[in-house]
Protein backbone atom coordinates (compact mmCIF):
# COMPACT_ATOMS: atom_id res chain seq x y z
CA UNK A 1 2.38 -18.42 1.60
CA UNK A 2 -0.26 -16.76 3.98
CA UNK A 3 -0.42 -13.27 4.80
CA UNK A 4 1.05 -11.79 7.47
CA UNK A 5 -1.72 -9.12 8.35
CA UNK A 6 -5.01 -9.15 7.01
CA UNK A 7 -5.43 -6.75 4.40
CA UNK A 8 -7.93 -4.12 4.15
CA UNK A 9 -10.07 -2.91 0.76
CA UNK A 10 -9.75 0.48 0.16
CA UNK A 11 -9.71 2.81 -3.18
CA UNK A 12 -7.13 5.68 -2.39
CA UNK A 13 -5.37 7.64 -5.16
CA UNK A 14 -1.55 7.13 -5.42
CA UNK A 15 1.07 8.81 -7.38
CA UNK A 16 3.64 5.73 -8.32
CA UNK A 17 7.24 6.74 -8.82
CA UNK A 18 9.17 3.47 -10.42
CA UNK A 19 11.19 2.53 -13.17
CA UNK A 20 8.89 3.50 -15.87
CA UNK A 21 8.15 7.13 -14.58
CA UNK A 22 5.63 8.60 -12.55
CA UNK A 23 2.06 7.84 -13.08
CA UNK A 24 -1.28 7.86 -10.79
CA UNK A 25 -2.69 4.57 -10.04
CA UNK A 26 -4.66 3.34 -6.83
CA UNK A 27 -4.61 1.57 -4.11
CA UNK A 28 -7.27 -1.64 -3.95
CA UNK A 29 -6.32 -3.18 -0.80
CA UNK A 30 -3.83 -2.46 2.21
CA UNK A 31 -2.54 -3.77 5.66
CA UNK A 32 0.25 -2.39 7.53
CA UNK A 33 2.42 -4.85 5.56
CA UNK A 34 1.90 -3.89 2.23
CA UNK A 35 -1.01 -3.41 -0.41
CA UNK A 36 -2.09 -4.27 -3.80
CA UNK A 37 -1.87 -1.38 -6.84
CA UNK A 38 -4.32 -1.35 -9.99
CA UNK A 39 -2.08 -0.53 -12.46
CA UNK A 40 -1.41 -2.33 -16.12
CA UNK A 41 2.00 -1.09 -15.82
CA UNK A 42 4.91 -2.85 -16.91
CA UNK A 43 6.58 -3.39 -13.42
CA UNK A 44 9.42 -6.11 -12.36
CA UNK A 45 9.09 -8.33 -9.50
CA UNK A 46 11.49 -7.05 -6.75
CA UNK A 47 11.76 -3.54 -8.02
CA UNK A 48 11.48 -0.93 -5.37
CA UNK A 49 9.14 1.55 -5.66
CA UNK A 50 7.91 4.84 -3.68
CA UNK A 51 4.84 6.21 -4.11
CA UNK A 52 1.83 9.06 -2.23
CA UNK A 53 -1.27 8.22 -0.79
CA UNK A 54 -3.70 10.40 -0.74
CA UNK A 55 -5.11 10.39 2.72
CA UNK A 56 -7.28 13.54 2.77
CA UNK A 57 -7.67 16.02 0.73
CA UNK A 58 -4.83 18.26 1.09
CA UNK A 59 -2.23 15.44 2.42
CA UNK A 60 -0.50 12.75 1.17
CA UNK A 61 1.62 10.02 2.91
CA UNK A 62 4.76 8.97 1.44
CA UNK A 63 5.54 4.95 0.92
CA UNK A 64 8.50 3.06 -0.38
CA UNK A 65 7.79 -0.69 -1.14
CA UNK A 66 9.20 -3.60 -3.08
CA UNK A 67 7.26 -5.56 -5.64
CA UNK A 68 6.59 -8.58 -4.75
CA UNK A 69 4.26 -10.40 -7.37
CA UNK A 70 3.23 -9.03 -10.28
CA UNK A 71 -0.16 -9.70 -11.87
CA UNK A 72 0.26 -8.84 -15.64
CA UNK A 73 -2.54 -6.18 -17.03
CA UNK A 74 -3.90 -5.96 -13.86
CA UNK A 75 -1.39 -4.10 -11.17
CA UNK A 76 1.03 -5.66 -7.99
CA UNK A 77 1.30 -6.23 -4.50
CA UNK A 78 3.75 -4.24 -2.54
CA UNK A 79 5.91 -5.45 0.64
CA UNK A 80 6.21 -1.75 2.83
CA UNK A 81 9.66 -1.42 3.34
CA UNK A 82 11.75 1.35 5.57
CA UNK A 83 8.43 2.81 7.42
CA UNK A 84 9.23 5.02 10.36
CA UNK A 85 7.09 4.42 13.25
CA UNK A 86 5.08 8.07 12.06
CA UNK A 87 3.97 6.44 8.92
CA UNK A 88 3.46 3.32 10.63
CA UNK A 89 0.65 5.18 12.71
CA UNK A 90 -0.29 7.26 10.49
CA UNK A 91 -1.10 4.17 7.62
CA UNK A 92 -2.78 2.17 11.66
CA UNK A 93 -5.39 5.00 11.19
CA UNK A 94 -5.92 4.76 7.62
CA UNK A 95 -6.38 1.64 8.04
CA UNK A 96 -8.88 2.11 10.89
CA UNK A 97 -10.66 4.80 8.65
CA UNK A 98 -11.30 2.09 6.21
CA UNK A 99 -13.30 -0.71 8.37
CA UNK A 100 -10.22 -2.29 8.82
CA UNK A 101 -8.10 -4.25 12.05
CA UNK A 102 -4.31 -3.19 11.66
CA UNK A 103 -3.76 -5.67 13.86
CA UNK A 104 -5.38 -8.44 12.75
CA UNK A 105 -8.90 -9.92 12.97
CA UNK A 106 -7.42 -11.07 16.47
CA UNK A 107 -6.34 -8.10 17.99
CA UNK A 108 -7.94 -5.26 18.93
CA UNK A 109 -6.82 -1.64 19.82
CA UNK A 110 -5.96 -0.74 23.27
């Protein structure tokens, strides 16, 4: 199935909260849909999950996603779920900090 945004590559620094504790991992790409996580943990398909990005260096932006593929060894992608529209412009700007189109390749900002 094809994406609904275009995602972004980043490297940002998360701290994952799931069902096997909390751990740091990071982020490898993102749109304002979801993302993809580096992260050989043992994770199930469909779990929910919240995690922090780090977005500077004293703040962090708070995420709760579902799984929604799991690559074994190698990390997951994440659907965004329950994003207010604060994160949602706060993660458009991230996004924008990163070389990226939010909207999509075509789209362009106001």
């Amino acid at each position: 199935m094809p994406r609904k945004q275009e995602r972004t590559p980043v490297s940002l620094d998360i701290i994952l909260e799931g069902s096997s504790g909390r751990r740091e991992a990071r982020i490898s790409d993102i749109s304002l849909g979801g993302c993809f996580v580096d992260c050989p943990t043992y994770i199930r398909q469909g779990e929910i999950i919240s995690f922090k990005v780090k977005i500077s260096e004293s703040e962090w932006l708070e995420m709760q996603g579902e799984v929604a593929y799991v690559f074994e060894d190698l990390g997951f992608g994440v659907r965004f779920t329950a994003m207010s529209e604060d994160k949602q412009s706060l993660l458009e700007h991230l996004i924008l900090m990163n070389n990226g189109n939010p909207w999509g390749s075509d789209k362009i900002a106001a």
